[in-house]
C-alpha atoms as a PDB file:
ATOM      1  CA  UNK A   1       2.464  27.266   1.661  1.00  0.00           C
ATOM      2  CA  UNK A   2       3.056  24.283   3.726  1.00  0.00           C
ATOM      3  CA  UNK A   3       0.116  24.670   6.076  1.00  0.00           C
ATOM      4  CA  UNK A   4      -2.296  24.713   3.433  1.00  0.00           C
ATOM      5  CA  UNK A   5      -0.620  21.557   1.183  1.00  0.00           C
ATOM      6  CA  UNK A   6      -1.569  19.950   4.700  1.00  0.00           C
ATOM      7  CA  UNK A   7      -4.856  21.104   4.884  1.00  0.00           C
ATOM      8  CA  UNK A   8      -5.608  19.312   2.021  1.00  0.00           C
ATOM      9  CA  UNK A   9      -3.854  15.945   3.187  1.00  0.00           C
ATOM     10  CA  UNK A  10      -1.392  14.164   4.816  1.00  0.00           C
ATOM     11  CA  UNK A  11       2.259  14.190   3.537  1.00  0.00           C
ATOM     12  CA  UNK A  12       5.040  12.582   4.788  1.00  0.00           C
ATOM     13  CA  UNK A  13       8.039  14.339   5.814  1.00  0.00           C
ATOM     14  CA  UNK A  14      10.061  13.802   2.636  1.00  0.00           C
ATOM     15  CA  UNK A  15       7.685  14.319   0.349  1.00  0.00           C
ATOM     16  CA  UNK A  16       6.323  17.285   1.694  1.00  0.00           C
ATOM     17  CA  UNK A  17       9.658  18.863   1.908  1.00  0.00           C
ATOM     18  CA  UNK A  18      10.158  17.886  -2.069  1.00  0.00           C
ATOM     19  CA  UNK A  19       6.864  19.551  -3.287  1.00  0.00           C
ATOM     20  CA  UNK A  20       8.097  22.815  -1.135  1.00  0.00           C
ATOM     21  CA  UNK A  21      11.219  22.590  -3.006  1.00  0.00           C
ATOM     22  CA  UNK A  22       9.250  22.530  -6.202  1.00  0.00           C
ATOM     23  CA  UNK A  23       7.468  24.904  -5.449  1.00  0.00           C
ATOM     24  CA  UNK A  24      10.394  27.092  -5.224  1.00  0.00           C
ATOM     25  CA  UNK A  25      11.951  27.064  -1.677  1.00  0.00           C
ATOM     26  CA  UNK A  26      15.328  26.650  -0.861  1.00  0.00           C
ATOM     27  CA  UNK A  27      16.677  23.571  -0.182  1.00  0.00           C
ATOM     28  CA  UNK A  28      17.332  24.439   3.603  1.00  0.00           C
ATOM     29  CA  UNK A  29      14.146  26.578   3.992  1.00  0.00           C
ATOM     30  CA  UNK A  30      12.118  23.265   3.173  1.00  0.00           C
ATOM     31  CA  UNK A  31      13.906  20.970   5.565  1.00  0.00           C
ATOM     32  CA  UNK A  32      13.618  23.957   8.101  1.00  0.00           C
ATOM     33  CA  UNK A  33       9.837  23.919   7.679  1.00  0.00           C
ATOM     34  CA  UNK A  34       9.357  20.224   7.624  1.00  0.00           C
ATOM     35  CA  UNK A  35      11.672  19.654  10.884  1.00  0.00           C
ATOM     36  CA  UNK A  36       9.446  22.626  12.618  1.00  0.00           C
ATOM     37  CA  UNK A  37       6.026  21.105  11.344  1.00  0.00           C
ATOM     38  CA  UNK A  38       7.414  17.436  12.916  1.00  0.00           C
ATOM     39  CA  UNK A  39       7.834  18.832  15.792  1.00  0.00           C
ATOM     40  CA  UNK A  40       5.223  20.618  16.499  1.00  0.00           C
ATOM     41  CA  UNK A  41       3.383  17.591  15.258  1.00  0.00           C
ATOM     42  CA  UNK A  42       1.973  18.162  12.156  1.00  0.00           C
ATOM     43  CA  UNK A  43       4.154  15.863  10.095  1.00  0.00           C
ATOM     44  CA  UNK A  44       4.066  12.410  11.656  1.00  0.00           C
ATOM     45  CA  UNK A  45       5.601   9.299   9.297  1.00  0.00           C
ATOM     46  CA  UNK A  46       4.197   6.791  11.083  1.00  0.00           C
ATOM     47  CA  UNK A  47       0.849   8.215  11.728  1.00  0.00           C
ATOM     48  CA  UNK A  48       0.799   8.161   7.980  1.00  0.00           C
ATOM     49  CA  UNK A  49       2.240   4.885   7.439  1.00  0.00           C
ATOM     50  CA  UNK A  50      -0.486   3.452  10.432  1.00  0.00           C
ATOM     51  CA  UNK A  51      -3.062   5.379   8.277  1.00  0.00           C
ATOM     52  CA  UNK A  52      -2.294   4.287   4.754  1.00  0.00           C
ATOM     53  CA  UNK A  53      -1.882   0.882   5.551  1.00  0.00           C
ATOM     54  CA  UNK A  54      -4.772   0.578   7.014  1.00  0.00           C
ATOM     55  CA  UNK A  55      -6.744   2.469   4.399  1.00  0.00           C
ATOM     56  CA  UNK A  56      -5.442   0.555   1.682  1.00  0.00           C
ATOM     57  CA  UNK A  57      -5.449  -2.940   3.424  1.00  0.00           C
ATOM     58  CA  UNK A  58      -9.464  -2.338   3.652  1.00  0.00           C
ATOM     59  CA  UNK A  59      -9.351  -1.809  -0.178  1.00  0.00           C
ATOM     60  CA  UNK A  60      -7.547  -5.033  -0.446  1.00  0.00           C
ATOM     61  CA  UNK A  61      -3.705  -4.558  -1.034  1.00  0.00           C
ATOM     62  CA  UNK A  62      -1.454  -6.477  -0.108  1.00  0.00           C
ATOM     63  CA  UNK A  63       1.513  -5.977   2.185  1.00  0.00           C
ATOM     64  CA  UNK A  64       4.238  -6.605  -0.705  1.00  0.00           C
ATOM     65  CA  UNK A  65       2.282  -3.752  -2.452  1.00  0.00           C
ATOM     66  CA  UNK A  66       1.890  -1.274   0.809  1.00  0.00           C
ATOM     67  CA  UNK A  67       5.722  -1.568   1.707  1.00  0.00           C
ATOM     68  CA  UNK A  68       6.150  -0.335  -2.076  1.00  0.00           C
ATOM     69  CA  UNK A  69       4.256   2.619  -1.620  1.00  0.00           C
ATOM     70  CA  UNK A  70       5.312   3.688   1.600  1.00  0.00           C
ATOM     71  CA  UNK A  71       9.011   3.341   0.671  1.00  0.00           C
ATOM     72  CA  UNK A  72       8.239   5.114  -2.629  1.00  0.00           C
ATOM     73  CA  UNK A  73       6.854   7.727   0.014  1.00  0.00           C
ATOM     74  CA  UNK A  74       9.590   7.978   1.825  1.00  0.00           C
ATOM     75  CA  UNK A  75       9.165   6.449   5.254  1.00  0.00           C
ATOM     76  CA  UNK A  76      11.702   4.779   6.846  1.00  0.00           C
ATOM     77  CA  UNK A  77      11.406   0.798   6.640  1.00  0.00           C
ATOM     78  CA  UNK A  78      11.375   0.204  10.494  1.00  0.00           C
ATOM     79  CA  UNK A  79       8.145   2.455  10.535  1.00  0.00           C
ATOM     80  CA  UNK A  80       6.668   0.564   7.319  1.00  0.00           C
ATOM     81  CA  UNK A  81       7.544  -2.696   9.040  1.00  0.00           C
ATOM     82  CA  UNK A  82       5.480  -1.407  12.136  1.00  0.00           C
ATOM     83  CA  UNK A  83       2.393  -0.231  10.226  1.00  0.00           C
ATOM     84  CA  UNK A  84       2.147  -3.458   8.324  1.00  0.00           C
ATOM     85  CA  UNK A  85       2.635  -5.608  11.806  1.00  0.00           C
ATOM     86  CA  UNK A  86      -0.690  -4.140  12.468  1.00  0.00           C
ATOM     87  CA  UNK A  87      -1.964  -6.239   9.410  1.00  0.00           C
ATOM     88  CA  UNK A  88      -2.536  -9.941  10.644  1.00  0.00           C
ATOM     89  CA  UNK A  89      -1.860 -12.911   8.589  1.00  0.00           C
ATOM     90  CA  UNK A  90      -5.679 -14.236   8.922  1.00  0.00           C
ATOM     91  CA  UNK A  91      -7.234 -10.906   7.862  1.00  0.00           C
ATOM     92  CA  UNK A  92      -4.066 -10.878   4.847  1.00  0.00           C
ATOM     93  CA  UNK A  93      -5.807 -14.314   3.511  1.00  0.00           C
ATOM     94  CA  UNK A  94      -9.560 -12.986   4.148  1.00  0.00           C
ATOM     95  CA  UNK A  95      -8.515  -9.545   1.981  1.00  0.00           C
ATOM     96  CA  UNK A  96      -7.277 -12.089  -0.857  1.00  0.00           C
ATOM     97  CA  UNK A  97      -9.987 -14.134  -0.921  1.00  0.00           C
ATOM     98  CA  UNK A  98     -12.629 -11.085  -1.056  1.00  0.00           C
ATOM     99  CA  UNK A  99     -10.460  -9.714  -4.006  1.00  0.00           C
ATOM    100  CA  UNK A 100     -10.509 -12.765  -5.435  1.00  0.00           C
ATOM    101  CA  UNK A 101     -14.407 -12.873  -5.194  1.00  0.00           C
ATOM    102  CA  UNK A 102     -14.734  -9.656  -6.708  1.00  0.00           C
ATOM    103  CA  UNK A 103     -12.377 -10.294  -9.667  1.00  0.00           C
ATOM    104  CA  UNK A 104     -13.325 -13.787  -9.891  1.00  0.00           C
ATOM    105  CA  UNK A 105     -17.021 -13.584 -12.233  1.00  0.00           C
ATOM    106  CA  UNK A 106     -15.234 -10.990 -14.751  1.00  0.00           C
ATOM    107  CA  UNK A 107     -12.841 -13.763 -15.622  1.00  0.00           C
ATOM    108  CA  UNK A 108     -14.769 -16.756 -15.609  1.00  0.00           C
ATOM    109  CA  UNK A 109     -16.124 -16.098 -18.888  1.00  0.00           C
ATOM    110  CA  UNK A 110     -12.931 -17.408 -20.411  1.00  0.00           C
ATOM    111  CA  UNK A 111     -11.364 -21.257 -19.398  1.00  0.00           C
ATOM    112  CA  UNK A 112     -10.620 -22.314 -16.278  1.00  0.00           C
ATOM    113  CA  UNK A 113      -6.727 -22.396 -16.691  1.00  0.00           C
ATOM    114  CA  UNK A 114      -7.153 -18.555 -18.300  1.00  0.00           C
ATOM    115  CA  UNK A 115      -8.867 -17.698 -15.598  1.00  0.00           C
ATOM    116  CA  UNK A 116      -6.016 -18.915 -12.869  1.00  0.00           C
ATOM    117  CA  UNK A 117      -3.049 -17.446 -14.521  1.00  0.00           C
ATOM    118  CA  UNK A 118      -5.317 -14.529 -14.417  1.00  0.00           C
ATOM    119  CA  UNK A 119      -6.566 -14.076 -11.133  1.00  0.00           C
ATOM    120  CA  UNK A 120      -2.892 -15.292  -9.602  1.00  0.00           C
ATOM    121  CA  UNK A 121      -1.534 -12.083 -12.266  1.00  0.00           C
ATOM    122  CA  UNK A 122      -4.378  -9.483 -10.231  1.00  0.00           C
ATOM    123  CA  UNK A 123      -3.516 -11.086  -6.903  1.00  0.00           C
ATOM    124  CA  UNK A 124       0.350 -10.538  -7.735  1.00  0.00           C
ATOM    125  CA  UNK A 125      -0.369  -6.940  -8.867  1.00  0.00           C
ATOM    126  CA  UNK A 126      -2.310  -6.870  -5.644  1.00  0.00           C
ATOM    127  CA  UNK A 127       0.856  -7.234  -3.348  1.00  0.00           C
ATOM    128  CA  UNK A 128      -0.140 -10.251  -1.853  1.00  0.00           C
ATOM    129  CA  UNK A 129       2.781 -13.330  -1.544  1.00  0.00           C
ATOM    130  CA  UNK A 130       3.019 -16.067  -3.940  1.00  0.00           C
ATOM    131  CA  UNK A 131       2.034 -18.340  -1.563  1.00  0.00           C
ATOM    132  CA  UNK A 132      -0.579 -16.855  -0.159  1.00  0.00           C
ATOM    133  CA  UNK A 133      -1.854 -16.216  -4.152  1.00  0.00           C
ATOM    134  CA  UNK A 134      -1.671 -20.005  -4.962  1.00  0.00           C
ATOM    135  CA  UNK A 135      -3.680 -20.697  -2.034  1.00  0.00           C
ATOM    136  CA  UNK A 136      -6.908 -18.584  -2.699  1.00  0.00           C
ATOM    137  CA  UNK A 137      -6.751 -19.072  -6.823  1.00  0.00           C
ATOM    138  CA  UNK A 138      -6.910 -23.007  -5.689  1.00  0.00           C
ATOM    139  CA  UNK A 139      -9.765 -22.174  -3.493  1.00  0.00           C
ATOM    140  CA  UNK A 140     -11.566 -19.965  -6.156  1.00  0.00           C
ATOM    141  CA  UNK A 141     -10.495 -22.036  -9.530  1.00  0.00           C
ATOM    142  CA  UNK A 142      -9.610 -25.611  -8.245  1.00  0.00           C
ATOM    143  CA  UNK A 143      -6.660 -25.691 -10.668  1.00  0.00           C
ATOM    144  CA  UNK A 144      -3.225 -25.217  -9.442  1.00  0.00           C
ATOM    145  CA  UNK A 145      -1.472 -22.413 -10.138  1.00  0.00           C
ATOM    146  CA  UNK A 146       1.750 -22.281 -12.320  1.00  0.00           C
ATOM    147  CA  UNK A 147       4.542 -19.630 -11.090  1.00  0.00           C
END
């Protein structure tokens, strides 16, 4: 059962060892079977965490967002901390602005200030900091942004 949930994709350890459990093992016969997959190196939390951030980063989410997931995932902070250190602060503001670009004509059709409060709202949803958010809706809008 577990070799072919990870055929289909990549689980982290806890979560894998959840849909076992719901799919009707024991409590202890899951953990068993995750701890053997880990280490035979199957199951590998940060491989997933490197993955997903980097996977979702290119589809432009934010790091406030990615830590979210990956804790609701189940992988230990230090390793989410780790993946996202991969993520430079340059290429954070460069994913912003290209979601911002994308977003950007669909709201333009209302006024200016409309548009702001709703790009910042998108950016926000996004994951990306407050900061960060007020700096690209100036660049895109020219109106400052009210938190």
């Amino acid at each position: 059962m577990a070799a072919d949930l990870l055929s289909r994709r990549a689980w982290t350890a806890r979560a894998l060892a959840a849909r076992l459990r719901r799919r009707g093992a024991p409590a202890a016969v899951a953990d068993d079977v995750v701890a053997d997959l880990t280490a035979r190196g199957y199951l590998d939390d940060e491989a997933f965490a490197r993955h997903w951030v980097a996977a979702r980063a290119a589809r432009g989410y934010g790091p406030t967002r990615l830590r979210a997931e990956l804790r609701a995932r189940g992988v230990a902070a230090p390793l989410v901390e780790a993946a996202l250190a991969s993520v430079n602060d340059d290429s954070e503001l460069e994913r912003a602005r290209a979601v911002a670009r994308r977003r950007l004509p669909a709201l333009q059709r209302r006024d200016r200030a409309r548009a702001a409060a709703r790009l910042r709202d998108h950016l926000l949803r996004r994951g990306f900091a407050a900061p960060l958010v007020a700096r690209v809706v100036r660049e895109c809008v020219g109106l400052p942004v009210e938190d």
